[in-house]
PDB file of N, CA and C in Angstrom:
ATOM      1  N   UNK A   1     168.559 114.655 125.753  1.00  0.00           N
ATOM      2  CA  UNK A   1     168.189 113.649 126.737  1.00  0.00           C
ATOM      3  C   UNK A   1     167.537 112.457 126.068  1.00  0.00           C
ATOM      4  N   UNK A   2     166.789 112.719 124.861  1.00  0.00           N
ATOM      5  CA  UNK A   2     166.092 111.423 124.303  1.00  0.00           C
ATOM      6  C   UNK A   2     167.178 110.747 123.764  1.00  0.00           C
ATOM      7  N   UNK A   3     167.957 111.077 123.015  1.00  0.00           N
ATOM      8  CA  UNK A   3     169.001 110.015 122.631  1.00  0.00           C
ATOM      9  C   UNK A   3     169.590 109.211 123.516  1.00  0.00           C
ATOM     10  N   UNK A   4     169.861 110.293 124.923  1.00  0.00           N
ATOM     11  CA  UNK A   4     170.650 108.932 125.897  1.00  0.00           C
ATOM     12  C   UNK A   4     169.978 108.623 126.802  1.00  0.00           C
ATOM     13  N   UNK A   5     168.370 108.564 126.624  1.00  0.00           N
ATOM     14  CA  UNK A   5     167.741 107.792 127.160  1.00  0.00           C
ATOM     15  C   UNK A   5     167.840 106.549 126.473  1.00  0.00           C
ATOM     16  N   UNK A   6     167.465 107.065 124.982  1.00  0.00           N
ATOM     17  CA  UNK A   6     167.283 105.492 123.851  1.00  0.00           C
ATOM     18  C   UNK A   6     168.542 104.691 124.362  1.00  0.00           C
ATOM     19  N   UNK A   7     169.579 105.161 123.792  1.00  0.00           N
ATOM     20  CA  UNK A   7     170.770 104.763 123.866  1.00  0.00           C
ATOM     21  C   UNK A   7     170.884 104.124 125.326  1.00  0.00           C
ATOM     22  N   UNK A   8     170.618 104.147 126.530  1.00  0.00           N
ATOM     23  CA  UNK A   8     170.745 103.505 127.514  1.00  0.00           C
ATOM     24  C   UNK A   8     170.184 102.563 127.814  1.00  0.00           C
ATOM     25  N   UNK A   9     168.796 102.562 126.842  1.00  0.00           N
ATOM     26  CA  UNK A   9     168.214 101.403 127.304  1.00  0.00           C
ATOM     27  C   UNK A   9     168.413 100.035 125.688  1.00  0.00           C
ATOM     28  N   UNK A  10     168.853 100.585 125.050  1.00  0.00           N
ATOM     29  CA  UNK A  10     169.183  99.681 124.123  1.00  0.00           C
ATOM     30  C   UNK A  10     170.569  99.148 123.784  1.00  0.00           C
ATOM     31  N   UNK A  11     171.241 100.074 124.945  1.00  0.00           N
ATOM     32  CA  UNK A  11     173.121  99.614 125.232  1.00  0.00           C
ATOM     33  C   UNK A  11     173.126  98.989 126.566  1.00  0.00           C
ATOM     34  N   UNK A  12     172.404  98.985 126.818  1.00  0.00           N
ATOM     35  CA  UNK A  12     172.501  98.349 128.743  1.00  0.00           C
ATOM     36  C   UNK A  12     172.800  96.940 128.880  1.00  0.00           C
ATOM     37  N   UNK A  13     173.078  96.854 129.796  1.00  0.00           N
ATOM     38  CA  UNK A  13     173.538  94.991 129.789  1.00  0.00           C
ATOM     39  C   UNK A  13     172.509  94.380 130.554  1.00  0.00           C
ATOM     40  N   UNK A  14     171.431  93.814 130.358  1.00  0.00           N
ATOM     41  CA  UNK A  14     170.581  93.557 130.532  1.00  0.00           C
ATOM     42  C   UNK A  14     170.930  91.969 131.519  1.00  0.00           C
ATOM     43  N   UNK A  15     172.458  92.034 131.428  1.00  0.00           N
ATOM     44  CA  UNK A  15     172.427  90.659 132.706  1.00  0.00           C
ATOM     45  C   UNK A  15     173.157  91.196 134.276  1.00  0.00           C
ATOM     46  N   UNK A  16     173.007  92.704 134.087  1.00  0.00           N
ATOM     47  CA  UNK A  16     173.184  92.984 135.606  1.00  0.00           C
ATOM     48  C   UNK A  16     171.973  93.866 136.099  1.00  0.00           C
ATOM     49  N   UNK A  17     171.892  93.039 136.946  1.00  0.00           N
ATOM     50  CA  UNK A  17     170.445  93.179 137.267  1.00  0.00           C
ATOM     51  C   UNK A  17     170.523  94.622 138.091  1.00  0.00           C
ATOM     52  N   UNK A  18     170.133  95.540 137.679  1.00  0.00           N
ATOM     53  CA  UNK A  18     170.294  96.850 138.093  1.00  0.00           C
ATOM     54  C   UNK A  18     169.413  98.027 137.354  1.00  0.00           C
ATOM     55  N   UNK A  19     168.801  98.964 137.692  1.00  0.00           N
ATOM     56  CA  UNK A  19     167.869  99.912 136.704  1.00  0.00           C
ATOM     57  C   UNK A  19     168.299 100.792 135.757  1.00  0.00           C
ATOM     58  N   UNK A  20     168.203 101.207 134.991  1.00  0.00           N
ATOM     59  CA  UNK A  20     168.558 102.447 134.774  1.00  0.00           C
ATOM     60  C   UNK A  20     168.209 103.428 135.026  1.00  0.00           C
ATOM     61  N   UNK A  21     169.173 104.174 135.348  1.00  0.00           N
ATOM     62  CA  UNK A  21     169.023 105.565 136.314  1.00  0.00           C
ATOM     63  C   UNK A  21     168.852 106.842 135.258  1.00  0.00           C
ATOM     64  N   UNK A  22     167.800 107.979 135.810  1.00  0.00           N
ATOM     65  CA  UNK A  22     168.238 109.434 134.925  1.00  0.00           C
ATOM     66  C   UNK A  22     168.494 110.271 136.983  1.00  0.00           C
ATOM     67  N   UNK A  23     169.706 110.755 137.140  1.00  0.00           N
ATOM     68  CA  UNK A  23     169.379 112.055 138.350  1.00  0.00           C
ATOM     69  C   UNK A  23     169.635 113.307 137.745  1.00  0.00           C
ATOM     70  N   UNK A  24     168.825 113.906 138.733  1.00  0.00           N
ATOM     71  CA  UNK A  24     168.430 115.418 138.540  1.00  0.00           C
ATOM     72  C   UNK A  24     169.008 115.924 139.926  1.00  0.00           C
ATOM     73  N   UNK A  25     170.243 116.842 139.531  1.00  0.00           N
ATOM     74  CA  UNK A  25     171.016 117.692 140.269  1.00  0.00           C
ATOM     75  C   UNK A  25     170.452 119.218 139.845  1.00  0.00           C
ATOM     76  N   UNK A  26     171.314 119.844 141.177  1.00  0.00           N
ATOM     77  CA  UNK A  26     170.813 121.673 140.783  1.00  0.00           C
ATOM     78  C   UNK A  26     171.768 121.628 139.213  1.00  0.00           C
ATOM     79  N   UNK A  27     172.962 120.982 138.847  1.00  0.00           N
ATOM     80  CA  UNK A  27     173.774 122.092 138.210  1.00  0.00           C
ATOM     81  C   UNK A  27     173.514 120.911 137.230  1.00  0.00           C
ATOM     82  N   UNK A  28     173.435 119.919 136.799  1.00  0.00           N
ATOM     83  CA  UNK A  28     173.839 118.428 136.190  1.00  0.00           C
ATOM     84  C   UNK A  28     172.362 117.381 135.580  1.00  0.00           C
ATOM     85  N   UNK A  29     172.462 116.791 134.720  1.00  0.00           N
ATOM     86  CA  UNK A  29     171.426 115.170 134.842  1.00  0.00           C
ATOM     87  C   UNK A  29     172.538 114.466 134.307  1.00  0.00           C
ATOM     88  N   UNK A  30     172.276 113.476 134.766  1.00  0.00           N
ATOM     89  CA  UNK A  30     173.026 112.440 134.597  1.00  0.00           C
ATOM     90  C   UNK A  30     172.055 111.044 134.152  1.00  0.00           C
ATOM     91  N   UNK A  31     172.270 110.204 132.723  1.00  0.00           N
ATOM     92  CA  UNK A  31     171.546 109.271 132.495  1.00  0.00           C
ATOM     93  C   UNK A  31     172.722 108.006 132.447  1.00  0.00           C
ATOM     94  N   UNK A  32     172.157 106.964 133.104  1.00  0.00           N
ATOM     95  CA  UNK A  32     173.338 105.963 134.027  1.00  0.00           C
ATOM     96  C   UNK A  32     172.504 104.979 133.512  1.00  0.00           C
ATOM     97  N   UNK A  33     173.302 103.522 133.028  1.00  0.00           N
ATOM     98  CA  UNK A  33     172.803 102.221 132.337  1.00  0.00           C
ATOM     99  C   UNK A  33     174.203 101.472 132.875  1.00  0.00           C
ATOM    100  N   UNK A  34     173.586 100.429 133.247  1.00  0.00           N
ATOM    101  CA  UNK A  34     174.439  99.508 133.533  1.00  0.00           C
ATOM    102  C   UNK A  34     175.440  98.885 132.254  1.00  0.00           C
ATOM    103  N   UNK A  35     176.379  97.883 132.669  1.00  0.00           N
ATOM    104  CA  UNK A  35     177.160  97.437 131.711  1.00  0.00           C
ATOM    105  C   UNK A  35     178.571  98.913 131.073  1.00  0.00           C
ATOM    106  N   UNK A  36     179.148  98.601 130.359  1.00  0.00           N
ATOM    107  CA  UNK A  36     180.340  99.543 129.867  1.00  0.00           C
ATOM    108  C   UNK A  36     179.987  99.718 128.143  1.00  0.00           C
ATOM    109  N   UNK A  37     181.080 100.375 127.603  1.00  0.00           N
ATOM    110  CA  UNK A  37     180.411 100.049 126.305  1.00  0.00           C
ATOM    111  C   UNK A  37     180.826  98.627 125.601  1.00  0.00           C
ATOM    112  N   UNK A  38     180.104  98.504 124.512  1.00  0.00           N
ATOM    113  CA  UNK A  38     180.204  97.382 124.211  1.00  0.00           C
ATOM    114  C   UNK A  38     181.652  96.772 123.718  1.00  0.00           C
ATOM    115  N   UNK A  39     182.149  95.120 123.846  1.00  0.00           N
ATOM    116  CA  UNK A  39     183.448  94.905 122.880  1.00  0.00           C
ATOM    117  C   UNK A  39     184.143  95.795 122.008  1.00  0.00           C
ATOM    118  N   UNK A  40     185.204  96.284 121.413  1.00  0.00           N
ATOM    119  CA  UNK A  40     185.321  96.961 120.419  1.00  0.00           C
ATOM    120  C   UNK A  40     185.505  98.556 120.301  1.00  0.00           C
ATOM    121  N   UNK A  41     184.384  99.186 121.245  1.00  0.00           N
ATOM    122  CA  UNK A  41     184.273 100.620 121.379  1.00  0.00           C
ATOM    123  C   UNK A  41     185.008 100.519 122.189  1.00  0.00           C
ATOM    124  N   UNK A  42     185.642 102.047 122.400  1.00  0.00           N
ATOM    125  CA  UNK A  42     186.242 102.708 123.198  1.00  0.00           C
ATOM    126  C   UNK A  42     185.762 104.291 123.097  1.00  0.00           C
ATOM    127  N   UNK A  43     186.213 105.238 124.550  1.00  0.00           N
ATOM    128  CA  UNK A  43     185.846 105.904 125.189  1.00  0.00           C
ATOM    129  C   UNK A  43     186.326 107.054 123.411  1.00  0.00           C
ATOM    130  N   UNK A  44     187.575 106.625 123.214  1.00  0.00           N
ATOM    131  CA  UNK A  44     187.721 108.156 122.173  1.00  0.00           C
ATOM    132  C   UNK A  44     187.040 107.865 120.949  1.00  0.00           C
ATOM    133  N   UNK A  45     186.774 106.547 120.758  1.00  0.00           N
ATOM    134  CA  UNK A  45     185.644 106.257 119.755  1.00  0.00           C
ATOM    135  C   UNK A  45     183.969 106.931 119.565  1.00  0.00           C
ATOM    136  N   UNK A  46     183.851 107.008 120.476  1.00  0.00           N
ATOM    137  CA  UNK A  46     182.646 107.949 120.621  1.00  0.00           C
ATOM    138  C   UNK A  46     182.657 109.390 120.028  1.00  0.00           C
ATOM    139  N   UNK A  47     183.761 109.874 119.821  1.00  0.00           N
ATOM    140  CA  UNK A  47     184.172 111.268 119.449  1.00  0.00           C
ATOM    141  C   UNK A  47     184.895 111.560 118.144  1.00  0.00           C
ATOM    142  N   UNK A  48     184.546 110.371 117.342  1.00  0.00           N
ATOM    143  CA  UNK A  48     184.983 110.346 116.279  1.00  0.00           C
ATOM    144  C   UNK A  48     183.565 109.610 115.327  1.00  0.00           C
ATOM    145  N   UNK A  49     183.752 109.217 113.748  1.00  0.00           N
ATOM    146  CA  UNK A  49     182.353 107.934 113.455  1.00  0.00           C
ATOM    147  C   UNK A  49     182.985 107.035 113.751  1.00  0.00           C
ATOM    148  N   UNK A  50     182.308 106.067 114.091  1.00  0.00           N
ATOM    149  CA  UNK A  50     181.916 104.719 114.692  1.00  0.00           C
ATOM    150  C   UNK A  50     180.894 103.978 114.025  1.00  0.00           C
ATOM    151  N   UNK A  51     181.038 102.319 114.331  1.00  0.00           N
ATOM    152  CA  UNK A  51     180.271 101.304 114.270  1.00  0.00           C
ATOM    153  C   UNK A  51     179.347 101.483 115.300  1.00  0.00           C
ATOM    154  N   UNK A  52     178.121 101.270 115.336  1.00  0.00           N
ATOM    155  CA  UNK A  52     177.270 101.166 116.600  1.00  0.00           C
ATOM    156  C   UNK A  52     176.990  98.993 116.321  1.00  0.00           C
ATOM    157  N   UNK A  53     177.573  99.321 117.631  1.00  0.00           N
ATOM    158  CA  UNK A  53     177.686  97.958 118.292  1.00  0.00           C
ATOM    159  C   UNK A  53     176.116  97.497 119.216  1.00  0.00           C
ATOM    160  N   UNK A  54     175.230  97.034 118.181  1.00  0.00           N
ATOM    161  CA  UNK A  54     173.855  97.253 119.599  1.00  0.00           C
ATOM    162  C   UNK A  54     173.662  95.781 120.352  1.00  0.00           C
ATOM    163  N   UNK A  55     173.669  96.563 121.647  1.00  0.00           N
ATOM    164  CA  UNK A  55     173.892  94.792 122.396  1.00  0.00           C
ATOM    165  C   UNK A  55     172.387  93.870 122.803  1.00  0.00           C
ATOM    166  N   UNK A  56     171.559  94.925 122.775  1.00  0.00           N
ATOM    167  CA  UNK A  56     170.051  94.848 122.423  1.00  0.00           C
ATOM    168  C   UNK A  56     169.499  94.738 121.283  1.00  0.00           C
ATOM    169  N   UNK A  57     169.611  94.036 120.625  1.00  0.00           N
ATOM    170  CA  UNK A  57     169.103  94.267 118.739  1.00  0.00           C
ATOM    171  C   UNK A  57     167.476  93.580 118.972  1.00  0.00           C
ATOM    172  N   UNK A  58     166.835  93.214 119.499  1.00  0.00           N
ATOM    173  CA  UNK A  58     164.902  93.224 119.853  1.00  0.00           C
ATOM    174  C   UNK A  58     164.837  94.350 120.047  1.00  0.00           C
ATOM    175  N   UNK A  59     165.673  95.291 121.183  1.00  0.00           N
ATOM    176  CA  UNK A  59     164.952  96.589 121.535  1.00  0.00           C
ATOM    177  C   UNK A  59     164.945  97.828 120.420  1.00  0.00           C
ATOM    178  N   UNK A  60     166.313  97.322 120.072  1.00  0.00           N
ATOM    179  CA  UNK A  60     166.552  98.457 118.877  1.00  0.00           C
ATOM    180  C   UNK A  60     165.967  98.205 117.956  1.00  0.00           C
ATOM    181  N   UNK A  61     165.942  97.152 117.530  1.00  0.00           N
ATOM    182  CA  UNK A  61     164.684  97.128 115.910  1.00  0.00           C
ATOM    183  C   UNK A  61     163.741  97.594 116.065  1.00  0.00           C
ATOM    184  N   UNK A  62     163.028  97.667 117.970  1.00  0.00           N
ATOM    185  CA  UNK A  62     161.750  97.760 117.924  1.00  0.00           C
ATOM    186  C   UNK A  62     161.378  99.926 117.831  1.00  0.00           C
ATOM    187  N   UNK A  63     162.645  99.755 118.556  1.00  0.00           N
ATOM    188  CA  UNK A  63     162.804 101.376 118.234  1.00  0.00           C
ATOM    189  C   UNK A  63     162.875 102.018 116.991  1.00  0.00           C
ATOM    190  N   UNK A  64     163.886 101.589 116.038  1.00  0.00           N
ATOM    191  CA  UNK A  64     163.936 102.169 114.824  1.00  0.00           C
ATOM    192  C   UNK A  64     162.557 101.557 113.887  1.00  0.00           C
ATOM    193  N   UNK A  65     162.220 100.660 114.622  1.00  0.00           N
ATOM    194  CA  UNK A  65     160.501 100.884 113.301  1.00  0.00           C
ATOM    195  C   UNK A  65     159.315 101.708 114.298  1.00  0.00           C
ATOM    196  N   UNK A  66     159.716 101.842 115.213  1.00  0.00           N
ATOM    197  CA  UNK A  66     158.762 103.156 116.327  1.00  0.00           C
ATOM    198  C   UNK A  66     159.285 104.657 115.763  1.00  0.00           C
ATOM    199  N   UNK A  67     160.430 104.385 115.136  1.00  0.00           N
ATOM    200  CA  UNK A  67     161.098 105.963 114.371  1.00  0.00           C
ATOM    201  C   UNK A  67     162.022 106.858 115.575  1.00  0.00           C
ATOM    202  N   UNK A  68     162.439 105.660 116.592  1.00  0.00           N
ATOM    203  CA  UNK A  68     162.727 106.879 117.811  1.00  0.00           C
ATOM    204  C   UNK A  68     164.166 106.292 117.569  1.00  0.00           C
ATOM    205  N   UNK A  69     164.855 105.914 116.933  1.00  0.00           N
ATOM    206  CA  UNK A  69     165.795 105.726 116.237  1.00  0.00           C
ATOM    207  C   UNK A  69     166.316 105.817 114.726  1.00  0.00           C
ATOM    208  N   UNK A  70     166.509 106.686 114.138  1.00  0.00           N
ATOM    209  CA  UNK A  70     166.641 106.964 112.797  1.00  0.00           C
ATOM    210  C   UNK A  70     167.789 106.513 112.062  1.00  0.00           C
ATOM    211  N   UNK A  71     168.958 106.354 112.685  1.00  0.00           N
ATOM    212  CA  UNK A  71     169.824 106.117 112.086  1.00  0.00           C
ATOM    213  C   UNK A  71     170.911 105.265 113.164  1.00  0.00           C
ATOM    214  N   UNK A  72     171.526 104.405 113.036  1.00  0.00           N
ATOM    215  CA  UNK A  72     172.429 103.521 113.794  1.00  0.00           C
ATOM    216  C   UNK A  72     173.541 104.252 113.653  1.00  0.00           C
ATOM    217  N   UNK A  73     173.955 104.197 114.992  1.00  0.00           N
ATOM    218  CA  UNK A  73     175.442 105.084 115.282  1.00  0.00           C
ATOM    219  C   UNK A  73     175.380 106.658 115.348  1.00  0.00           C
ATOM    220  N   UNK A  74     174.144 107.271 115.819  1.00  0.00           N
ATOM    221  CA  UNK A  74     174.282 108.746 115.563  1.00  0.00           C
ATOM    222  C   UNK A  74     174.012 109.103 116.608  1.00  0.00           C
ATOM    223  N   UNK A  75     173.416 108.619 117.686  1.00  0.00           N
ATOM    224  CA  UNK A  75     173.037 109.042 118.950  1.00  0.00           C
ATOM    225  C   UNK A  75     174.098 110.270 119.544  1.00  0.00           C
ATOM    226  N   UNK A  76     175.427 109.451 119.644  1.00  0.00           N
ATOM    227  CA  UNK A  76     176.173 110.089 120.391  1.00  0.00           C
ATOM    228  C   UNK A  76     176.615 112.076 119.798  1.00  0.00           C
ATOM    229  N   UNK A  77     176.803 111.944 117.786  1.00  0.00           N
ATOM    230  CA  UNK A  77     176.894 113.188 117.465  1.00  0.00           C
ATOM    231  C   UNK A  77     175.441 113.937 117.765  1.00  0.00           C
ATOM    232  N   UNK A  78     174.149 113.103 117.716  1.00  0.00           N
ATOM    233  CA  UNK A  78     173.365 113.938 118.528  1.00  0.00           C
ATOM    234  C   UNK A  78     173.415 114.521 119.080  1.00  0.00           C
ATOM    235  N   UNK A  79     173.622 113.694 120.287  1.00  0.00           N
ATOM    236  CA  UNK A  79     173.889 114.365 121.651  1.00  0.00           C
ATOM    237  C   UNK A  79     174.737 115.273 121.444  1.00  0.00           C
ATOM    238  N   UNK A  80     175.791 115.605 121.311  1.00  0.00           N
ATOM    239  CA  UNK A  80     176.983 116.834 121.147  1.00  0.00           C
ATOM    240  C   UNK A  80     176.009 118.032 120.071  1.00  0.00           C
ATOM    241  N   UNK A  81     175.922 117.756 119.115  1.00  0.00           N
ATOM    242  CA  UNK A  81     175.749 118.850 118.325  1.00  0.00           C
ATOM    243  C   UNK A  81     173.923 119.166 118.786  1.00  0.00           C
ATOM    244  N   UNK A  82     173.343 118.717 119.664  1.00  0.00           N
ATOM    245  CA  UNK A  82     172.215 119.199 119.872  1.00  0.00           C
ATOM    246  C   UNK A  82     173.020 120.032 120.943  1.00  0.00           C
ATOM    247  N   UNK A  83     173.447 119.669 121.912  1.00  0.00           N
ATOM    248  CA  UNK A  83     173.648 120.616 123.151  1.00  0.00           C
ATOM    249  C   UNK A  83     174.279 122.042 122.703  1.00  0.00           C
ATOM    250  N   UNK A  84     175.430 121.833 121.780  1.00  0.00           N
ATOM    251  CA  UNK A  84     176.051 122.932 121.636  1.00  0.00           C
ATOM    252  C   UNK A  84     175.137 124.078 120.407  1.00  0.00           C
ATOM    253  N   UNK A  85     174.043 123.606 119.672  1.00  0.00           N
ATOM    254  CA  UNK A  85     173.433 124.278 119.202  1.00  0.00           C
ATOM    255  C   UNK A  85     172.621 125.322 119.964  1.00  0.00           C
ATOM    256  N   UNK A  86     172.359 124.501 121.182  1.00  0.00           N
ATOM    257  CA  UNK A  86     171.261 125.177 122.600  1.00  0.00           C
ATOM    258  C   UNK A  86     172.377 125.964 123.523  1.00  0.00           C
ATOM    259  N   UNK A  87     173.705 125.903 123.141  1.00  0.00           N
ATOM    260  CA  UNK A  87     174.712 126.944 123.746  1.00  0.00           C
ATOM    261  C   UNK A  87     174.793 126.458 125.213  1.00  0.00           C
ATOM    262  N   UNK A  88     174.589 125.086 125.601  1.00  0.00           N
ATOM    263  CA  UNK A  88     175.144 124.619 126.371  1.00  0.00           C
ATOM    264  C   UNK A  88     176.004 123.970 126.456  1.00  0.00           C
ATOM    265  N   UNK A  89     177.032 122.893 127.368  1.00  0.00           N
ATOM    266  CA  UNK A  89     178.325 122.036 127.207  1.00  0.00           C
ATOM    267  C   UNK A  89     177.697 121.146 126.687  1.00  0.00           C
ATOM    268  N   UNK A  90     178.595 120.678 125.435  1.00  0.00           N
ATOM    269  CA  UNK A  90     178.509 119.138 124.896  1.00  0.00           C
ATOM    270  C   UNK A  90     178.606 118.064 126.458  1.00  0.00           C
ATOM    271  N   UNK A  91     177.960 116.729 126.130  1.00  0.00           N
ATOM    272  CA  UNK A  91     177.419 116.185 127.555  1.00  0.00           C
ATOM    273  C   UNK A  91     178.966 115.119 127.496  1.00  0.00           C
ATOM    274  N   UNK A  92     179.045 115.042 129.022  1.00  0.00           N
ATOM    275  CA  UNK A  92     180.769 113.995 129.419  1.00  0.00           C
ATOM    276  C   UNK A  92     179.854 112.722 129.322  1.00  0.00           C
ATOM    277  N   UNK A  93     180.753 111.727 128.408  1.00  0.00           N
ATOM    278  CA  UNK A  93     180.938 110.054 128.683  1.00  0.00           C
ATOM    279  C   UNK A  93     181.450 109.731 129.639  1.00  0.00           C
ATOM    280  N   UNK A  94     181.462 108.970 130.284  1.00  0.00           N
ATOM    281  CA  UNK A  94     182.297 108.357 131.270  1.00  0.00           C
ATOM    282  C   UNK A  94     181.612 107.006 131.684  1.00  0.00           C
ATOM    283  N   UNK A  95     182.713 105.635 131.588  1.00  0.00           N
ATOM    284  CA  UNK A  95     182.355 104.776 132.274  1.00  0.00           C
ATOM    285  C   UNK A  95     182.558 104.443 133.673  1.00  0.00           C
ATOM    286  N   UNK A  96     181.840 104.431 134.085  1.00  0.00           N
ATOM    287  CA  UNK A  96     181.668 104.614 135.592  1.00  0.00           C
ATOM    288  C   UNK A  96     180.726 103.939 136.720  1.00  0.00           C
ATOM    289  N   UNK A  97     181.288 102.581 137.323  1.00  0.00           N
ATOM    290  CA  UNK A  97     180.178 101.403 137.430  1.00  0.00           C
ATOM    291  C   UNK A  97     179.366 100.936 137.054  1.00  0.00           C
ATOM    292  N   UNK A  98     179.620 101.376 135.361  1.00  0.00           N
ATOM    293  CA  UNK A  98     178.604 101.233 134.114  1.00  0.00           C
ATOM    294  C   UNK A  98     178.770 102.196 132.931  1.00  0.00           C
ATOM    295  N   UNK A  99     178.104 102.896 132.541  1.00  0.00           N
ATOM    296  CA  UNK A  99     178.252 104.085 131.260  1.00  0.00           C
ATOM    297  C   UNK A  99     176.839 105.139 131.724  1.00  0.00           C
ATOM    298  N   UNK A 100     177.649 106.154 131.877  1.00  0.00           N
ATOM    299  CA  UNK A 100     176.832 107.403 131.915  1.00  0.00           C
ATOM    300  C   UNK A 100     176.989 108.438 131.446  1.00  0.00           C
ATOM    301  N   UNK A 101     175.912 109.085 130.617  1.00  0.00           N
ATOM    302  CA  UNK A 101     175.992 110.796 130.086  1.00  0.00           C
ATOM    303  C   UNK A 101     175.544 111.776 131.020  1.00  0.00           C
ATOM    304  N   UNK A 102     176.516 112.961 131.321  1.00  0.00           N
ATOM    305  CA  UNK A 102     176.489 113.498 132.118  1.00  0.00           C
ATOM    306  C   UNK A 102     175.549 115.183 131.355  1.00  0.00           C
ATOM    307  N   UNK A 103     174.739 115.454 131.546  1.00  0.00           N
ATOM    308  CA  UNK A 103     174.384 117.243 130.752  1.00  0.00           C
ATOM    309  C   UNK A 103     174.914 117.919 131.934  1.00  0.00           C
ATOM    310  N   UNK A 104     175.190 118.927 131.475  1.00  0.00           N
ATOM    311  CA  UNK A 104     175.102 120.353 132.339  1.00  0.00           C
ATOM    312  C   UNK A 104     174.640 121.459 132.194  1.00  0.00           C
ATOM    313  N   UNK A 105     174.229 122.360 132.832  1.00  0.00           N
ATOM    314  CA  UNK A 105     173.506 123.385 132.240  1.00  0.00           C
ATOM    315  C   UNK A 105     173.887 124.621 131.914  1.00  0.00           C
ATOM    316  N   UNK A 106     175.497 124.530 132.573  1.00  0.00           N
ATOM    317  CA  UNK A 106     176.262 125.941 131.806  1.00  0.00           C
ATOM    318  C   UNK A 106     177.855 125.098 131.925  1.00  0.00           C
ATOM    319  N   UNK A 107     178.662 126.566 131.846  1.00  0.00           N
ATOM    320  CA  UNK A 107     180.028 126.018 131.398  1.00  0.00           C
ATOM    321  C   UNK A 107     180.484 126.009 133.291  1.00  0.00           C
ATOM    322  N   UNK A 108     179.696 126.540 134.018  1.00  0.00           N
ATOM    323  CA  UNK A 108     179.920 126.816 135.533  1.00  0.00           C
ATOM    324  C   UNK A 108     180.333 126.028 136.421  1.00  0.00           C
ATOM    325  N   UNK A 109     181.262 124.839 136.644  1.00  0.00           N
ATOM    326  CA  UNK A 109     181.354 123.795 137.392  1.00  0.00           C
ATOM    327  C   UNK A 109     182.786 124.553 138.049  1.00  0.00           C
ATOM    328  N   UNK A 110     182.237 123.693 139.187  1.00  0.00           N
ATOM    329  CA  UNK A 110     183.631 123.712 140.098  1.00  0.00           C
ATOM    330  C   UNK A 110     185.342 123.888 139.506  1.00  0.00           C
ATOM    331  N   UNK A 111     185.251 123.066 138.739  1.00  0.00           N
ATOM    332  CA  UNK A 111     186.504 122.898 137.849  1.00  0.00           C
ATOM    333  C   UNK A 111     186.749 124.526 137.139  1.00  0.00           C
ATOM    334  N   UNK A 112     186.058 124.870 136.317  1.00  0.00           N
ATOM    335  CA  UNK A 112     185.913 126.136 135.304  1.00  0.00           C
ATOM    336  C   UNK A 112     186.373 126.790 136.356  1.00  0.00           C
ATOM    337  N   UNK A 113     185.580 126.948 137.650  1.00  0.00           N
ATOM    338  CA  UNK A 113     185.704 128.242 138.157  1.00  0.00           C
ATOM    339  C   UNK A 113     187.365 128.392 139.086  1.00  0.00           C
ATOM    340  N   UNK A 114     187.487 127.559 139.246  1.00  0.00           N
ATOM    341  CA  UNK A 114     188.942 127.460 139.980  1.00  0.00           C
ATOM    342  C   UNK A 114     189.899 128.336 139.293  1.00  0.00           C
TER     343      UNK A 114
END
């Protein structure tokens, strides 16, 4: 969750005027930032290495000398290889009236169980 908190608030598009969201479902969180990803990226890019494109570079400098950013462009294998270490689902991308990471807390969704 800390990575795509960072990551949301230092990828967000800061000219649509809108909050960023974290919800808390029974089965789900979901952390929601306005804007898509940046020029350049794409959705299967994330799942491979990548350039990190930061569209915030004040917020992010101010992060990586706060240390809550260590390395540019790693957030996202974070996110995956932390979840699946904790034996939960790696978390869904999706842009979606903006860009949101979806966690879940088992493999149990509607879908699986069908």
């Amino acid at each position: 969750m800390r990575e795509a908190l960072i990551n949301a608030v230092c990828h967000r598009d800061y000219t649509i005027p809108s909050n960023t969201d974290v919800r808390i479902y029974d089965d789900r969180l979901i952390v929601w930032s306005p804007g898509g990803l940046p020029f350049g990226i794409t959705m299967e890019d994330l799942y491979k290495p990548h350039s990190s494109v930061l569209r915030n570079k004040g917020i992010g400098g101010i992060f990586y000398d706060m240390g809550w950013i260590e390395q540019w462009g790693s957030g996202i294998d974070k996110m995956r290889n932390t979840c699946t270490k904790a034996g939960i689902p790696e978390p869904q991308f999706e842009e979606y009236q903006g860009f949101r990471v979806i966690f879940r807390k088992d493999v149990y969704t509607e879908e699986y169980l069908r």
